[in-house]
N, C-alpha and C. Protein backbone atom coordinates (compact mmCIF):
# COMPACT_ATOMS: atom_id res chain seq x y z
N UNK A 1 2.66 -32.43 -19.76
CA UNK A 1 1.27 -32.76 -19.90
C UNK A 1 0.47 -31.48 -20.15
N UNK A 2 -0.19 -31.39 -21.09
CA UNK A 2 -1.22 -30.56 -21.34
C UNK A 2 -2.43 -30.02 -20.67
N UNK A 3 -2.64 -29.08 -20.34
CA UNK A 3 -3.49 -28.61 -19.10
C UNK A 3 -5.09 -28.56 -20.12
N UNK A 4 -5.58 -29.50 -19.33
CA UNK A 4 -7.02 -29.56 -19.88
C UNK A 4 -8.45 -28.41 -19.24
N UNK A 5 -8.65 -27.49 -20.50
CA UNK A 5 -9.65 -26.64 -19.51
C UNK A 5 -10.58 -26.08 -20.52
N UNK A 6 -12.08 -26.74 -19.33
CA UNK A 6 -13.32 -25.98 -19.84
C UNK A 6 -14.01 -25.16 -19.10
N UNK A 7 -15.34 -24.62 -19.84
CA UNK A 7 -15.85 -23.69 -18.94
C UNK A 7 -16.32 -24.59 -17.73
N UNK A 8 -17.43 -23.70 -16.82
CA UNK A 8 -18.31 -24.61 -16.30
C UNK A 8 -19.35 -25.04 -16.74
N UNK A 9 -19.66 -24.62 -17.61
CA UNK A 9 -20.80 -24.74 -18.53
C UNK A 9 -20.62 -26.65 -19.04
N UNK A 10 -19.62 -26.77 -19.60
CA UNK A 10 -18.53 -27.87 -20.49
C UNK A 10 -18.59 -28.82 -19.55
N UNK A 11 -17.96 -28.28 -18.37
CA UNK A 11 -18.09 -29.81 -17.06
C UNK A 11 -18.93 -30.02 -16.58
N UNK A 12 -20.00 -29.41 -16.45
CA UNK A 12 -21.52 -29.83 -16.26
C UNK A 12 -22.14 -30.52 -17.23
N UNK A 13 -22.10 -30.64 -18.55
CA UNK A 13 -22.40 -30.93 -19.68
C UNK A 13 -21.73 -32.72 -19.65
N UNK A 14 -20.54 -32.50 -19.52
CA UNK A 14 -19.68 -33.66 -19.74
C UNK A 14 -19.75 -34.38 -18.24
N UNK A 15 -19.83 -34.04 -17.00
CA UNK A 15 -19.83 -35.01 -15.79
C UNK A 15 -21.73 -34.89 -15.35
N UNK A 16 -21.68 -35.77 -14.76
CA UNK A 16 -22.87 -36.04 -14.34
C UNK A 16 -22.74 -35.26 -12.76
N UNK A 17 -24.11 -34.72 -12.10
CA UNK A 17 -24.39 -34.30 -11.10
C UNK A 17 -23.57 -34.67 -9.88
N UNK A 18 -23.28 -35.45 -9.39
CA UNK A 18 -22.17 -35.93 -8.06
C UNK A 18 -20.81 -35.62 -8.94
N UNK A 19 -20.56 -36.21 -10.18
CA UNK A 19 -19.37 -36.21 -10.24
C UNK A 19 -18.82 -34.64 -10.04
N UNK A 20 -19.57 -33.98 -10.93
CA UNK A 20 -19.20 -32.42 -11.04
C UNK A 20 -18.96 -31.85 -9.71
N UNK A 21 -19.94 -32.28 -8.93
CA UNK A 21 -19.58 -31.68 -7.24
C UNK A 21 -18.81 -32.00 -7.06
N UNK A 22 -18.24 -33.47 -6.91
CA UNK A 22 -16.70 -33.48 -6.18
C UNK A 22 -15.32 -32.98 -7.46
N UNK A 23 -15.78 -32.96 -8.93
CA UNK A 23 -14.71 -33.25 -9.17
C UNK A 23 -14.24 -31.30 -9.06
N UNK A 24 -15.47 -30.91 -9.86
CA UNK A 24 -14.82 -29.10 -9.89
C UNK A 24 -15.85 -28.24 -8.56
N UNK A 25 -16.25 -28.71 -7.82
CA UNK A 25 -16.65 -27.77 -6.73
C UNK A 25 -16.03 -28.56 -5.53
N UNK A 26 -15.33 -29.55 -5.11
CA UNK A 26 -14.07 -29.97 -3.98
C UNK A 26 -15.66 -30.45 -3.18
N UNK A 27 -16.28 -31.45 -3.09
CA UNK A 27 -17.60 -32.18 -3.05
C UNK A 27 -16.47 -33.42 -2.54
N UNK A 28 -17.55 -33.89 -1.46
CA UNK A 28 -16.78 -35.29 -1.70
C UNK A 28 -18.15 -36.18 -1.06
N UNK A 29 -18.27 -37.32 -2.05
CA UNK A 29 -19.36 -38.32 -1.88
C UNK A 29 -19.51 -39.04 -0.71
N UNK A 30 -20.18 -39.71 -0.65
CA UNK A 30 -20.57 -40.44 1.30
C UNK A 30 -19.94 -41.76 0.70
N UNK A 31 -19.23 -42.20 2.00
CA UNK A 31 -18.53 -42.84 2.34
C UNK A 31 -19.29 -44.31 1.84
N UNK A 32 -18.54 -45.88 1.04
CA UNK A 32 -19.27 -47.00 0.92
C UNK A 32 -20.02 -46.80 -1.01
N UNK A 33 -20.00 -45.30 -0.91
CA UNK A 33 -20.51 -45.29 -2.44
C UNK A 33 -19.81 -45.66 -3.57
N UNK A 34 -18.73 -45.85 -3.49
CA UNK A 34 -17.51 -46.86 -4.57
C UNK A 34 -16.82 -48.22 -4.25
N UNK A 35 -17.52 -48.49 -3.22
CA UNK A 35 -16.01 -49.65 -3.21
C UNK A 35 -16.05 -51.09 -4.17
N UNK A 36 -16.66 -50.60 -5.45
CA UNK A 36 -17.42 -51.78 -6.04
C UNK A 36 -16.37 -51.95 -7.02
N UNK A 37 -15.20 -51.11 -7.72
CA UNK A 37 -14.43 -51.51 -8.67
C UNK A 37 -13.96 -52.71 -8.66
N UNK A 38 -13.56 -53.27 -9.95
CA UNK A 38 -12.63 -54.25 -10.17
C UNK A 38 -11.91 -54.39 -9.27
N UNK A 39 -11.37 -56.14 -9.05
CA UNK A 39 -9.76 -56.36 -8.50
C UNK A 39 -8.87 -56.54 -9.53
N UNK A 40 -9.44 -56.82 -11.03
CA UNK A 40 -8.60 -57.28 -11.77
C UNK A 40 -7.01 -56.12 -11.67
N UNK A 41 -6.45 -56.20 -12.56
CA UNK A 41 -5.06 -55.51 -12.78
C UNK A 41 -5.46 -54.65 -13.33
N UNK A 42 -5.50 -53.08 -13.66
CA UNK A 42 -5.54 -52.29 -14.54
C UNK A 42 -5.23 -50.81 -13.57
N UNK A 43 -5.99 -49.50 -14.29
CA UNK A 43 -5.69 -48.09 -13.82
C UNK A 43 -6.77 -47.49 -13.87
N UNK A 44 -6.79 -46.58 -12.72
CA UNK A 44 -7.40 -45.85 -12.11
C UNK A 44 -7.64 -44.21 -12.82
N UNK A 45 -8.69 -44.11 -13.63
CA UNK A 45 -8.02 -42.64 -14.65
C UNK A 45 -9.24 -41.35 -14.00
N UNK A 46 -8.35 -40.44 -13.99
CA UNK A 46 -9.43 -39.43 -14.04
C UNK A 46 -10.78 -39.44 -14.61
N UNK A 47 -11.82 -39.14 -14.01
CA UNK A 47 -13.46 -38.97 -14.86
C UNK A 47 -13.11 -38.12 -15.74
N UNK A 48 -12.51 -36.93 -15.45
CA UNK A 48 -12.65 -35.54 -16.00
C UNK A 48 -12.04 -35.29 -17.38
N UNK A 49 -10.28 -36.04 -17.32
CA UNK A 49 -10.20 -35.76 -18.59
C UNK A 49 -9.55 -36.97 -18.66
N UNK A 50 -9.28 -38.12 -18.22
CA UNK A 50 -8.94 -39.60 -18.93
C UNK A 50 -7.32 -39.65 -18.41
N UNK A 51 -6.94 -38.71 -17.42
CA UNK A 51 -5.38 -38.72 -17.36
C UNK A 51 -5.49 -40.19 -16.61
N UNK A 52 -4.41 -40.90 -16.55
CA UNK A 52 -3.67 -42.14 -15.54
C UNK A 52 -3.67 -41.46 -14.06
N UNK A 53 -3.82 -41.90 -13.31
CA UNK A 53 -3.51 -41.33 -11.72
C UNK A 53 -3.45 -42.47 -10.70
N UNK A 54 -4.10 -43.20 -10.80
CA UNK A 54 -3.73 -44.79 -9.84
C UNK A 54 -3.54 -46.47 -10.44
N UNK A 55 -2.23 -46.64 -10.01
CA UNK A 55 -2.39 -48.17 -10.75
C UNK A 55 -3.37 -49.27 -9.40
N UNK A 56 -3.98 -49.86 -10.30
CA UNK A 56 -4.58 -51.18 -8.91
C UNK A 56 -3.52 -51.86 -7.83
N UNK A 57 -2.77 -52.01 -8.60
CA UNK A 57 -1.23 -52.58 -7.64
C UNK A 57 -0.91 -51.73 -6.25
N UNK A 58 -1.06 -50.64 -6.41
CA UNK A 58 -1.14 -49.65 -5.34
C UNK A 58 -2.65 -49.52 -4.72
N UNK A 59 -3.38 -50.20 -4.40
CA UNK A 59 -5.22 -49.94 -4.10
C UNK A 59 -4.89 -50.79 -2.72
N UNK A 60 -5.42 -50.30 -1.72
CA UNK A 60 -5.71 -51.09 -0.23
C UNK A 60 -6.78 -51.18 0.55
N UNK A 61 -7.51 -51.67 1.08
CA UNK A 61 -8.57 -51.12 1.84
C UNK A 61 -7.82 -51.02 3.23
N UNK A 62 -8.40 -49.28 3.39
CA UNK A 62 -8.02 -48.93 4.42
C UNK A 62 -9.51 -48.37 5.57
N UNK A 63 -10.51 -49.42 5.33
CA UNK A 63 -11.34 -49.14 6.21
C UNK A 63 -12.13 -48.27 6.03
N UNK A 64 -11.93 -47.20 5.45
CA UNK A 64 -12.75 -45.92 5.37
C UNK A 64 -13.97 -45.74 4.68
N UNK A 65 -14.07 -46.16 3.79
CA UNK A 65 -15.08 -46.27 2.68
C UNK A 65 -15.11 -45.51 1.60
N UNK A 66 -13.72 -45.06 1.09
CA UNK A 66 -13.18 -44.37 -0.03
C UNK A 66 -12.01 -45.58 -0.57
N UNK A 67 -12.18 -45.41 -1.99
CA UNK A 67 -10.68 -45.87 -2.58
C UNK A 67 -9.81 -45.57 -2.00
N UNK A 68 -8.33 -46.02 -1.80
CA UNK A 68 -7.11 -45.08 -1.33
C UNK A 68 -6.14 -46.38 -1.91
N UNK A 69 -5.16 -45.20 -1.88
CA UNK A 69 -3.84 -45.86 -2.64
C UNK A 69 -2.43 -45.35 -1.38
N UNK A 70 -1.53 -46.03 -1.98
CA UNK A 70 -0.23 -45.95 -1.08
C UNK A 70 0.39 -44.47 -1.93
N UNK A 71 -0.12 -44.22 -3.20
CA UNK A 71 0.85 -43.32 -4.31
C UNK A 71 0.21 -43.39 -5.44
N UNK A 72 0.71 -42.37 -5.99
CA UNK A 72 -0.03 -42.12 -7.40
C UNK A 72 0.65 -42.96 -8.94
N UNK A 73 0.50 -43.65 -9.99
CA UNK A 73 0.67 -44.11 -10.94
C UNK A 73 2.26 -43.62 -11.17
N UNK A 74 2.78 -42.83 -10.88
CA UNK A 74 4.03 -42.39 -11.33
C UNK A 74 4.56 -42.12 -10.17
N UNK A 75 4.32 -41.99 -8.79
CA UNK A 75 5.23 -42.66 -7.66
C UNK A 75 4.77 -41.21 -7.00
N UNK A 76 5.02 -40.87 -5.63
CA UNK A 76 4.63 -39.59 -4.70
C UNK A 76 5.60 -38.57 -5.36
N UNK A 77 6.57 -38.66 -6.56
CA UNK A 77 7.38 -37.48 -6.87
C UNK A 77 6.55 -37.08 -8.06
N UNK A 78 5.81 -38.15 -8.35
CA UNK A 78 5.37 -37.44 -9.86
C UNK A 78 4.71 -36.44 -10.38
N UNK A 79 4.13 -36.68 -11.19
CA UNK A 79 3.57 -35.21 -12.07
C UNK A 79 1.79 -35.12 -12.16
N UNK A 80 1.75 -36.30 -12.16
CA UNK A 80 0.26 -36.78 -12.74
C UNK A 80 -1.17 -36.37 -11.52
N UNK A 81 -0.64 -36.13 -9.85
CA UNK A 81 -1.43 -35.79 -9.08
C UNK A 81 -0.20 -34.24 -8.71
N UNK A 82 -1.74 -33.12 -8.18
CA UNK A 82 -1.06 -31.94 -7.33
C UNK A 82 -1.83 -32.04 -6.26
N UNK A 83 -0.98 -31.38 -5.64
CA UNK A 83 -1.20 -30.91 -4.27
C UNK A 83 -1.42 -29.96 -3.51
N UNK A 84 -2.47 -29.08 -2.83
CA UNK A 84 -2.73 -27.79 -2.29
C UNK A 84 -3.18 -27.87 -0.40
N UNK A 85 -2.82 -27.10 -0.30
CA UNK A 85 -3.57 -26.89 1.39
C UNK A 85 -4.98 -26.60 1.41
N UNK A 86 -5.64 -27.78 2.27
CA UNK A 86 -7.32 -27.22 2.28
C UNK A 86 -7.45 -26.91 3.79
N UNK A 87 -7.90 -25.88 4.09
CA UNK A 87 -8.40 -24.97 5.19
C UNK A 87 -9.75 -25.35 5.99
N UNK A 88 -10.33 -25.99 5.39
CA UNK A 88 -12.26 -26.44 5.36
C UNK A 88 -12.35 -27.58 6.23
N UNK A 89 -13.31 -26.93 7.10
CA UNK A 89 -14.01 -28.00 8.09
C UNK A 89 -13.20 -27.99 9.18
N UNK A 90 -12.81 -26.42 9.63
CA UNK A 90 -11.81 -26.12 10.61
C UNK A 90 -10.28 -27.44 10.46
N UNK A 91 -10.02 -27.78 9.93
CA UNK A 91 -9.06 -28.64 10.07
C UNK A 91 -7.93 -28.37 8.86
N UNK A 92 -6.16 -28.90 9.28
CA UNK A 92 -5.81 -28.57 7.79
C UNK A 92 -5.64 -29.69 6.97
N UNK A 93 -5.93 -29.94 5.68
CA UNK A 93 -5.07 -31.08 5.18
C UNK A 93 -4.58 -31.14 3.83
N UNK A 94 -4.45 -32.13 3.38
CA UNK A 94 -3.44 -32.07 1.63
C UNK A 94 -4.57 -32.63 0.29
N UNK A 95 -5.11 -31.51 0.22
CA UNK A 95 -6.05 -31.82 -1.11
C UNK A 95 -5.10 -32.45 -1.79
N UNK A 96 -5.95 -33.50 -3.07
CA UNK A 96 -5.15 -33.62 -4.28
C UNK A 96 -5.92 -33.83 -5.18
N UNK A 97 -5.42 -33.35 -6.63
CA UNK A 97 -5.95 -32.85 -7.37
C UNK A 97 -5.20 -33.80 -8.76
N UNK A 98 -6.20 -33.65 -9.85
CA UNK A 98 -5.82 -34.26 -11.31
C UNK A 98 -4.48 -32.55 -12.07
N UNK A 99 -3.20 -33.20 -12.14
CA UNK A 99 -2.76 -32.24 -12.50
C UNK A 99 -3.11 -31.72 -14.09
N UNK A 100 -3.62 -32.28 -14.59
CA UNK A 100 -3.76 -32.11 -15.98
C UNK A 100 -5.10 -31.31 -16.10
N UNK A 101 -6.01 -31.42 -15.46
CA UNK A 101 -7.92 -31.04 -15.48
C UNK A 101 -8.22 -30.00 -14.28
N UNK A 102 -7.26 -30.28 -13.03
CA UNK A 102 -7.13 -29.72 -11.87
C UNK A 102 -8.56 -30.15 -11.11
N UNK A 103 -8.71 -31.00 -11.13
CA UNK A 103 -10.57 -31.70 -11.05
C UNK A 103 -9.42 -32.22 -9.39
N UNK A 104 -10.92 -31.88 -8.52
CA UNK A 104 -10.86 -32.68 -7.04
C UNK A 104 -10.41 -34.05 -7.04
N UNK A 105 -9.81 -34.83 -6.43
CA UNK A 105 -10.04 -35.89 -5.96
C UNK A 105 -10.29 -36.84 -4.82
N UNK A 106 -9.47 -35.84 -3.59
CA UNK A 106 -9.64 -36.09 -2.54
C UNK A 106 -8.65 -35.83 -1.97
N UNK A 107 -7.88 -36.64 -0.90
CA UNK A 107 -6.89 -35.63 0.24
C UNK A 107 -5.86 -36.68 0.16
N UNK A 108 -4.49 -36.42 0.67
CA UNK A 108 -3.76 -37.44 0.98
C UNK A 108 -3.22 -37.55 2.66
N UNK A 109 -3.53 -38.60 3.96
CA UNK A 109 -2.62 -38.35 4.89
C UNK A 109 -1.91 -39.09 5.37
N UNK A 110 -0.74 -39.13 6.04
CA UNK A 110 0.11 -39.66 6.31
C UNK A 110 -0.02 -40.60 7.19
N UNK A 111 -1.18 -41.71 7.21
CA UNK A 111 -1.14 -43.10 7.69
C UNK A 111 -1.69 -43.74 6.94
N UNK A 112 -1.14 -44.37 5.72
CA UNK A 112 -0.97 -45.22 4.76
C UNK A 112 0.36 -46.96 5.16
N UNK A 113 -0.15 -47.40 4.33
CA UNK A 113 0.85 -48.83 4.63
C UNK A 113 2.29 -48.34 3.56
N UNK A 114 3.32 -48.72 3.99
CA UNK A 114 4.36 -49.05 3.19
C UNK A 114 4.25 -49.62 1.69
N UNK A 115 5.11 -49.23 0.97
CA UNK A 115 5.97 -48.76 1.36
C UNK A 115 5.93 -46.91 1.17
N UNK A 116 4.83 -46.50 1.37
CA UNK A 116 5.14 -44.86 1.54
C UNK A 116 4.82 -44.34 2.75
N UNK A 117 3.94 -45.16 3.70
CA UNK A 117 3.47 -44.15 4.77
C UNK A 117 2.56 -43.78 4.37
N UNK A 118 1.60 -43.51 2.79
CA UNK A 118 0.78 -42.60 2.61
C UNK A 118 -0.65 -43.05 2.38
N UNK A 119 -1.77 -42.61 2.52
CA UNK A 119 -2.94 -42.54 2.33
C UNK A 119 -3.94 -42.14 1.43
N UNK A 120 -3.75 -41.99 -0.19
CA UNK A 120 -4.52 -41.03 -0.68
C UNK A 120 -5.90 -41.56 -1.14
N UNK A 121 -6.77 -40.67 -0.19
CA UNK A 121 -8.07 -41.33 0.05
C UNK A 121 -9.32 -40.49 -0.98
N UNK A 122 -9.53 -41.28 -1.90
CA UNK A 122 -10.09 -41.03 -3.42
C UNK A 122 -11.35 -41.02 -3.16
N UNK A 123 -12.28 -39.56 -3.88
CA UNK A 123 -13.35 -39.94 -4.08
C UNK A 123 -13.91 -41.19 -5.20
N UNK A 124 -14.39 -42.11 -5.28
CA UNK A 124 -14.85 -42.98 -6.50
C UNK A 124 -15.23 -42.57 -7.54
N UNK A 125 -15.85 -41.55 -7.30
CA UNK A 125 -16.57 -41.14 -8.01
C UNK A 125 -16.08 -40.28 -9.19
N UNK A 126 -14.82 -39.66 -9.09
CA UNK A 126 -13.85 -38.98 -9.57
C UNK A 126 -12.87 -39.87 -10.96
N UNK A 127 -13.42 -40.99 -10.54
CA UNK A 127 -12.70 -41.67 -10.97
C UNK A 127 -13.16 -43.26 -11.56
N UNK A 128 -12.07 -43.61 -13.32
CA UNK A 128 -13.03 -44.22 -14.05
C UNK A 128 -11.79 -45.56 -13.96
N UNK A 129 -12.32 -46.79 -13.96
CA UNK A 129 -11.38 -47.58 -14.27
C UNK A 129 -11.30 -48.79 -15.30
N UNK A 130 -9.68 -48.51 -15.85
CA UNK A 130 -9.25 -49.17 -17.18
C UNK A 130 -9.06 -50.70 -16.95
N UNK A 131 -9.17 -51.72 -17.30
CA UNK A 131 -8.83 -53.13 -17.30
C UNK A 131 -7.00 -52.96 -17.79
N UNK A 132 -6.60 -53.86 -17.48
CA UNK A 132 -5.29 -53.88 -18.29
C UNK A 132 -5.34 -54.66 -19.04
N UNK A 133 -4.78 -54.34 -20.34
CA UNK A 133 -4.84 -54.92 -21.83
C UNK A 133 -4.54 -56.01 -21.91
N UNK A 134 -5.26 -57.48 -22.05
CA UNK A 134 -4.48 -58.23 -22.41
C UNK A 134 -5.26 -59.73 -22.55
């Protein structure tokens, strides 16, 4: 996958004010401000540069008031989300990130439903969603 990169100038230009905070300054929106997407079937794509990163099939409500998924579009081994250590807000946890744009998305932790165990708890805002074709 091709590493997508602009200035800051470019992502200010191209995202709107919240998005830009969470997606390239690690911002994350108040809680209840997305939970309005579709149920239909489709995917979950980056704002930033249009990559795939969540299928709906994987979407749960887990109470919080962020999107969250069990795994990313291509499964917890894949390519399409990264992963870094965030230090912030005295606490540690597992940023994750658009591997292609490197744009924020939010964190992943380990009390999620099966079948992964996992949690990855999405800003909305980060994120645009596709209908599935048909």
């Amino acid at each position: 996958m091709e590493k997508i990169v602009k200035s800051d100038d470019e992502w200010k230009a191209q995202l709107g004010p919240e998005a830009y905070k969470v997606l390239r300054k690690h911002g994350t929106e108040r809680a209840g401000t997305h939970e309005d997407f579709p149920k239909a079937p489709g995917t979950y794509m980056c704002k930033g540069c249009g990559a795939p990163l969540f299928d709906q099939g994987a979407k749960f409500d887990s109470g919080t008031g962020w999107p969250s998924f069990y795994q990313p579009v291509d499964g917890v081994d894949g390519t399409r989300v990264d992963e870094s250590v965030d230090n912030s807000w005295f606490m540690k946890r597992t940023e994750v990130h658009c591997a292609r744009c490197d744009g924020h998305l939010g964190h992943v932790f380990p009390d999620g439903p099966q079948p992964t165990g996992l949690r990855y708890c999405i800003n909305g805002v980060a994120l645009e969603f596709e209908p599935e074709a048909g």
